[in-house]
Every structure is written in C-alpha cells, then in structure tokens.
N, C-alpha and C. Protein backbone atom coordinates (compact mmCIF):
# COMPACT_ATOMS: atom_id res chain seq x y z
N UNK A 1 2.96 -3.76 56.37
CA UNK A 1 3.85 -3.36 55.28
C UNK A 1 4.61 -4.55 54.70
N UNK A 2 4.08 -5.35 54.80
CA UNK A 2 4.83 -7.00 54.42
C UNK A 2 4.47 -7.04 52.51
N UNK A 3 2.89 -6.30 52.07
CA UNK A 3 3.45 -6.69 50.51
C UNK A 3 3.86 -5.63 50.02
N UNK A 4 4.95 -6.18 48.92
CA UNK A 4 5.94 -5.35 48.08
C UNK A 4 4.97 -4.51 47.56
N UNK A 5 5.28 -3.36 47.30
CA UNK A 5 5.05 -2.15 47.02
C UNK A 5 4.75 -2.03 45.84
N UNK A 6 4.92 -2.36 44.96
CA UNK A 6 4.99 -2.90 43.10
C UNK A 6 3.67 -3.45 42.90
N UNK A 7 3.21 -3.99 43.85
CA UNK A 7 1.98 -4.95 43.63
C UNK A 7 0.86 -4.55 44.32
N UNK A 8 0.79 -3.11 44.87
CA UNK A 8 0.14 -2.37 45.43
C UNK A 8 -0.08 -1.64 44.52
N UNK A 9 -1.43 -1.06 44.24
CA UNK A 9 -2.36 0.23 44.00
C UNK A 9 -2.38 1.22 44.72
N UNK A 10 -1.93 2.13 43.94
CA UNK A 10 -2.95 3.87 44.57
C UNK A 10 -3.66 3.64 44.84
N UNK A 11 -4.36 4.70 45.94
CA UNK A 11 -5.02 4.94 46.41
C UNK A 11 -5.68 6.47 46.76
N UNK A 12 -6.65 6.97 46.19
CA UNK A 12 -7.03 7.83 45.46
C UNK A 12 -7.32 8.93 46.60
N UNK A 13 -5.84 9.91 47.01
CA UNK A 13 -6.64 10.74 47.76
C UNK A 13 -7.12 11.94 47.54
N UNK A 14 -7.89 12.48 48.87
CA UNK A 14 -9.11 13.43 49.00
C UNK A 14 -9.03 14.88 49.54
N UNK A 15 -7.35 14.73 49.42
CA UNK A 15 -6.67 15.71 50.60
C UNK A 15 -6.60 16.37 51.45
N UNK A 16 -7.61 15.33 52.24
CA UNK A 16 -7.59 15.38 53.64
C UNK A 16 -6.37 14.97 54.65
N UNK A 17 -5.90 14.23 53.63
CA UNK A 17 -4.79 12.97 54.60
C UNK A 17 -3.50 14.12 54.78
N UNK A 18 -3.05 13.34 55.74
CA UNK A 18 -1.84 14.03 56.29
C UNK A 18 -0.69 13.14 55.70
N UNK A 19 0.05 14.26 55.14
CA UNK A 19 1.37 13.47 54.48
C UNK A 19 2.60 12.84 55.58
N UNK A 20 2.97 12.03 55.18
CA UNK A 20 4.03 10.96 55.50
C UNK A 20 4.77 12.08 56.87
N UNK A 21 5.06 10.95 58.09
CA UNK A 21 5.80 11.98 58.59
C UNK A 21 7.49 11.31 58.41
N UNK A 22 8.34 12.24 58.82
CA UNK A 22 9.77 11.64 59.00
C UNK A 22 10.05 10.12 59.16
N UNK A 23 9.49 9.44 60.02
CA UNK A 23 9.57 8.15 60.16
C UNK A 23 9.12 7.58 59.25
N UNK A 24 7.85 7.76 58.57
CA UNK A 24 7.00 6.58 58.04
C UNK A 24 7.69 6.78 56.74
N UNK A 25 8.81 8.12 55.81
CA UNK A 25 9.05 8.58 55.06
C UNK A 25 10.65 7.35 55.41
N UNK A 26 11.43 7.47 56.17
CA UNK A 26 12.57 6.35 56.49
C UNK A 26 12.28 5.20 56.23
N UNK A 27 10.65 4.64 56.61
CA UNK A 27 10.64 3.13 56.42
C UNK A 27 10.36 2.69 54.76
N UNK A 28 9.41 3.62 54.77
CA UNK A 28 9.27 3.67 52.98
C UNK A 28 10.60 3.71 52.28
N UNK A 29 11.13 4.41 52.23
CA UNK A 29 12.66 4.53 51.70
C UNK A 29 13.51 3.08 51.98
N UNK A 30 13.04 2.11 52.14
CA UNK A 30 13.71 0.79 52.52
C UNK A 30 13.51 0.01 51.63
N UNK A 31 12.40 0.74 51.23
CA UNK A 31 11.54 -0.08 50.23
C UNK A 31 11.42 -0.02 48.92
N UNK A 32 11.97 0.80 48.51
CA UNK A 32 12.51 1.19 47.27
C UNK A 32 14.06 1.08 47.03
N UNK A 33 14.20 1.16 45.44
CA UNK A 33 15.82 1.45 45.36
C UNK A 33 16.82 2.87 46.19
N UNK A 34 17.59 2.42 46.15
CA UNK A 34 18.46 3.57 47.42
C UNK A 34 18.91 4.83 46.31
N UNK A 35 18.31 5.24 45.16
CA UNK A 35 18.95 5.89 44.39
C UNK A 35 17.56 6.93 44.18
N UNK A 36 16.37 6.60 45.41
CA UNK A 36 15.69 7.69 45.26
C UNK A 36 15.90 8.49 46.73
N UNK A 37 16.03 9.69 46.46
CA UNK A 37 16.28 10.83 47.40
C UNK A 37 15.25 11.28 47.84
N UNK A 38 15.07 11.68 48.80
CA UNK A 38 13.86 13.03 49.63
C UNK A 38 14.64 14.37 49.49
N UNK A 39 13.56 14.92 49.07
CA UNK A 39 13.99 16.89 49.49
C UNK A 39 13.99 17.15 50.66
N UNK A 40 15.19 18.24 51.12
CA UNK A 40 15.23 18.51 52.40
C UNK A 40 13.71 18.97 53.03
N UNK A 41 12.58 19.25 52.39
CA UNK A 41 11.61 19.71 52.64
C UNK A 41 10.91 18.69 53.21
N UNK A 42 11.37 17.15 52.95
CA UNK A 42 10.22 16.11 52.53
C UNK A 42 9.35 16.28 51.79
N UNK A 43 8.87 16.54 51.06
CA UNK A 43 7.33 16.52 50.42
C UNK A 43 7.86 15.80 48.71
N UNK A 44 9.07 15.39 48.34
CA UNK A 44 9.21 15.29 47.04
C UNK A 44 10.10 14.15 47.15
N UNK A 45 10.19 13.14 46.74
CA UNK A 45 11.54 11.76 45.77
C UNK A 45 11.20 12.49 45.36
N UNK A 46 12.80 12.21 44.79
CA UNK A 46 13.33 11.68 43.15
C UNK A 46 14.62 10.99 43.13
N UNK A 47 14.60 10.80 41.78
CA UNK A 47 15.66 9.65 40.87
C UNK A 47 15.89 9.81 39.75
N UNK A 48 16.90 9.75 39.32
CA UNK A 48 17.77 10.27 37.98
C UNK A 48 17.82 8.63 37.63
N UNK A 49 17.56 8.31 35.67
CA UNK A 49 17.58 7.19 35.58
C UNK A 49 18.90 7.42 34.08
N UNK A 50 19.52 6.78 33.98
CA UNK A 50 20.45 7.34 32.71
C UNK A 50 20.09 6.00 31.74
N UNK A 51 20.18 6.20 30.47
CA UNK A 51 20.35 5.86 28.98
C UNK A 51 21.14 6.24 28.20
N UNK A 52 21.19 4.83 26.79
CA UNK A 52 22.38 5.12 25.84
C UNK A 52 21.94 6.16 25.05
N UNK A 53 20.65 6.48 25.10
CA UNK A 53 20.43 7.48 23.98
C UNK A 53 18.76 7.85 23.84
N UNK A 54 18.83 8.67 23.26
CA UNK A 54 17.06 9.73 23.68
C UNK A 54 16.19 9.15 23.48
N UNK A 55 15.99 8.33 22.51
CA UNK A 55 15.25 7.60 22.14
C UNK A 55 14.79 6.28 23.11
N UNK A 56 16.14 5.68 24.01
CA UNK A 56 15.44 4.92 24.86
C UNK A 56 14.61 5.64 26.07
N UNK A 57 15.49 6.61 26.44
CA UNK A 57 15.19 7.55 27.36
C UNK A 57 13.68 7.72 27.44
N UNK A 58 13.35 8.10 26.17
CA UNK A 58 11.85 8.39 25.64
C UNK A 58 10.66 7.25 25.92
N UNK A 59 11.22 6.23 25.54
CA UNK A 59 10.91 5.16 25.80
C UNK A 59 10.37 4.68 27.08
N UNK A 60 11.25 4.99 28.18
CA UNK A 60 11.26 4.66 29.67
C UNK A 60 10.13 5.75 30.03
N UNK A 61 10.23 7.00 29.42
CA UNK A 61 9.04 8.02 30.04
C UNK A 61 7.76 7.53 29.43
N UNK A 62 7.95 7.43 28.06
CA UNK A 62 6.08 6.49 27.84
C UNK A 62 5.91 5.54 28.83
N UNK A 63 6.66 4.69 28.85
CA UNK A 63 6.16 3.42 30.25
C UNK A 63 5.78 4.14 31.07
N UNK A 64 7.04 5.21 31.99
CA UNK A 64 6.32 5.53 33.34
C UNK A 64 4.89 6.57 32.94
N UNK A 65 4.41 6.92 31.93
CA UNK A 65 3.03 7.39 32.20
C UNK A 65 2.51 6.42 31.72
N UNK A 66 2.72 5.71 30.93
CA UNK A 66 1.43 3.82 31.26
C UNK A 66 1.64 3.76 32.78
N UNK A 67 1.88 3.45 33.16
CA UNK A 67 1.94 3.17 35.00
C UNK A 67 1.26 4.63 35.61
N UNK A 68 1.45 5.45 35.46
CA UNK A 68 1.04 6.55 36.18
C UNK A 68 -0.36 6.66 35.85
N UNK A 69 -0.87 6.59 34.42
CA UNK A 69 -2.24 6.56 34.04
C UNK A 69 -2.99 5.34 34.67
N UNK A 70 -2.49 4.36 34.80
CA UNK A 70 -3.40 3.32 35.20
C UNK A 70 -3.28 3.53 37.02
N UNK A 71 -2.14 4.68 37.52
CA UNK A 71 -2.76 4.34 39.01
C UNK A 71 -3.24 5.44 39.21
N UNK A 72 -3.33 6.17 38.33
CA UNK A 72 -3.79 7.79 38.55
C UNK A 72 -3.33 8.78 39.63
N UNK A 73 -2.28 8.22 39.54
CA UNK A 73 -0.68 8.84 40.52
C UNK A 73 0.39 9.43 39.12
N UNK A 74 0.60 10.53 39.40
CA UNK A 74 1.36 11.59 37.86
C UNK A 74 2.34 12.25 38.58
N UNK A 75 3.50 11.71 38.04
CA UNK A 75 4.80 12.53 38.48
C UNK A 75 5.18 13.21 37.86
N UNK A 76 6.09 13.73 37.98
CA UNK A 76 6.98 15.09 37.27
C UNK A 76 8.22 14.68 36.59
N UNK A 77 8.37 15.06 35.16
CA UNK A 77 9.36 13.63 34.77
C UNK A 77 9.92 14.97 33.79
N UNK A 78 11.47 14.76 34.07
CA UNK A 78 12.70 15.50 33.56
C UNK A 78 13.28 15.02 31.81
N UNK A 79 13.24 14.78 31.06
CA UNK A 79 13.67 14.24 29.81
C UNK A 79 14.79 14.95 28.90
N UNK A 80 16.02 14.33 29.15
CA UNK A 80 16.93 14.89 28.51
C UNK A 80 17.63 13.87 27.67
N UNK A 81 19.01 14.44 26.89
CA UNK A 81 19.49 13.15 26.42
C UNK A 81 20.19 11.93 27.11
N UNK A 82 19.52 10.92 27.17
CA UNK A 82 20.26 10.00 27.79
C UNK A 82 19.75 9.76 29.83
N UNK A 83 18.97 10.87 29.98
CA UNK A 83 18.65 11.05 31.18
C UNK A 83 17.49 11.14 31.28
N UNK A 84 16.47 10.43 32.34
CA UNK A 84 15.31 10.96 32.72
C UNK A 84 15.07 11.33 34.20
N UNK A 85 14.53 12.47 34.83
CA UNK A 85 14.24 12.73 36.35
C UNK A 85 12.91 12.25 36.55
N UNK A 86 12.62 11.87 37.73
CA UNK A 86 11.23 11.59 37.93
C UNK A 86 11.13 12.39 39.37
N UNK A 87 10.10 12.67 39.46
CA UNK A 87 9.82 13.01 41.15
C UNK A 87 8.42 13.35 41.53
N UNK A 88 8.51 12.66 42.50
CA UNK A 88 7.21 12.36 42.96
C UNK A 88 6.69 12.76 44.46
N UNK A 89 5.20 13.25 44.49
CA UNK A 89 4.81 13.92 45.49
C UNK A 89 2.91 13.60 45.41
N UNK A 90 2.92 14.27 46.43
CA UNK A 90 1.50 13.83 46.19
C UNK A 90 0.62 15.11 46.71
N UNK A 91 0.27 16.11 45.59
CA UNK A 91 0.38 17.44 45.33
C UNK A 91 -1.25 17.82 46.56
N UNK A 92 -1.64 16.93 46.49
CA UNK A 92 -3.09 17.15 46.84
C UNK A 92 -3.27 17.20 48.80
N UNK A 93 -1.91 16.48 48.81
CA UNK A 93 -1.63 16.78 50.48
C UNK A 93 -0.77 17.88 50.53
N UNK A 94 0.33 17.90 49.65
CA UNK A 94 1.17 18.87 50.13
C UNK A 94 2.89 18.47 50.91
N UNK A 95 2.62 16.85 50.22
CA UNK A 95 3.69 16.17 50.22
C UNK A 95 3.26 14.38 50.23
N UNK A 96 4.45 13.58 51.31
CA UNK A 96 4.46 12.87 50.15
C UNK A 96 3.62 11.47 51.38
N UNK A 97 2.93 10.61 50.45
CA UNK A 97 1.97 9.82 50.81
C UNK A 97 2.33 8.63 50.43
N UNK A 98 1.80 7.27 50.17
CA UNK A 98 2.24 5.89 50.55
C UNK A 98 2.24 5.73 48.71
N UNK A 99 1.24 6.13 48.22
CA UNK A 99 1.32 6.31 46.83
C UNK A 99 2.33 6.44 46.44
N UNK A 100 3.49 7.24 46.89
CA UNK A 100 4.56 7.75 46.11
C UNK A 100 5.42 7.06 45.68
N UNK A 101 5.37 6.24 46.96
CA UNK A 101 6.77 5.05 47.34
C UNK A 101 6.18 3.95 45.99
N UNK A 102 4.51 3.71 45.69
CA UNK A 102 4.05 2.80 45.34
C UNK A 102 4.69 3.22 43.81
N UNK A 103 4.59 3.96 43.65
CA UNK A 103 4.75 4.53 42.09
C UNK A 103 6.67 4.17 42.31
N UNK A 104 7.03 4.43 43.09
CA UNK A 104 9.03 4.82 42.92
C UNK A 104 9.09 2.97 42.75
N UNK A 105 8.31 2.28 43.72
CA UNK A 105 8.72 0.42 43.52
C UNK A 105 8.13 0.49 42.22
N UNK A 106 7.17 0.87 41.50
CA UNK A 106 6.74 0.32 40.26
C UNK A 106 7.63 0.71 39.01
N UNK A 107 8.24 1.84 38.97
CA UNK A 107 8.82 2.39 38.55
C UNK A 107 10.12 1.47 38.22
N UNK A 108 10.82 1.80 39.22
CA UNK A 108 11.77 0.82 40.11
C UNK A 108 12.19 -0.51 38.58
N UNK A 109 10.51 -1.59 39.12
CA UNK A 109 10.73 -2.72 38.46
C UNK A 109 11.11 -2.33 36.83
N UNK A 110 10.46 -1.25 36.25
CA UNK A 110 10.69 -1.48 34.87
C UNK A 110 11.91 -0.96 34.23
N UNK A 111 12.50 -0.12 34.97
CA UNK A 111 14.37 0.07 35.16
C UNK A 111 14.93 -0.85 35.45
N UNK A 112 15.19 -1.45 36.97
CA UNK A 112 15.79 -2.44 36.89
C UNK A 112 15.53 -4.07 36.67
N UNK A 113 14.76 -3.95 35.50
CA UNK A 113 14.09 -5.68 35.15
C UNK A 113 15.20 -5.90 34.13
C-alpha cells in the first residue's frame, strides 16, 4: 500500500470479491482526506464538497464523471447550489472495495489542487 492512491487504477470487478472488511476499510481511510465518512453499514463513503455558486459546483461534477468514465468506477453524486455529495460504493460486491478509496484520492486531488 506504499503507492498513493491517485495514481492507481480501478480495477474491474466480477463480483465475486469480498468487500473491504473493518480493518482494511480504517487503513484506507488514512489515505484519503478525513472529510470522507463511512456509513454505519460500511458499504458506502461519502463527502460533501461546497462552492461559491452552481455553476462551479457543476463544474466539479463534470470532472468527477471525466474521472469516473475513464476508471469505470461511477459514484452517486448529490448536486445542489453551491454543494456537491459524492458517495461511493462498489455496487457489484455489495460494498466497498479498494476502488473506492481510489476514486475518493482522485477525487480528492481535483478539490483540493
């Protein structure tokens, strides 16, 4: 787990895999910004990102589906004024997988760059 997460690819699963357990879900979370949450369920991040206005807002959600299309990892994205939710899971296990974290660091960079 030494390269950054940002510079990692999806990885296309078959949903066979077994989702993240408690631990491996703590270390991941280290690895990202501290402003993404787990559901008490585990199976879901998310992160609330705020803006001056809808239009940037809008803005930040086209990027995150450029990024989501090119890893073929698709989150669930909230769009309001001034606010966007994202949250991420990895529907095909039934929670959440190494992908997720990969998408929250990529994410991540183009907010806080």
């Amino acid at each position: 787990m030494s390269e950054n997460l940002q510079d990692q690819t999806c990885k296309a699963c078959e949903g066979y895999e077994d989702p993240l357990t408690e631990s491996d879900i703590e270390a991941f979370k280290t690895r990202v910004h501290t402003e993404w949450t787990v559901s008490e369920d585990t199976k879901r991040i998310k992160r609330s990102f705020s803006f001056p206005n809808f239009a940037s807002a809008l803005e930040f959600v086209n990027t995150v589906g450029e990024i989501a299309e090119k890893e073929g990892h698709h989150p669930d994205i909230e769009l309001t004024y001034g606010n966007v939710v994202v949250h991420l899971s990895t529907h095909s296990i039934g929670g959440l997988s190494e992908n997720d974290f990969i998408m929250a660091a990529k994410i991540d960079e183009q907010y806080d760059s």
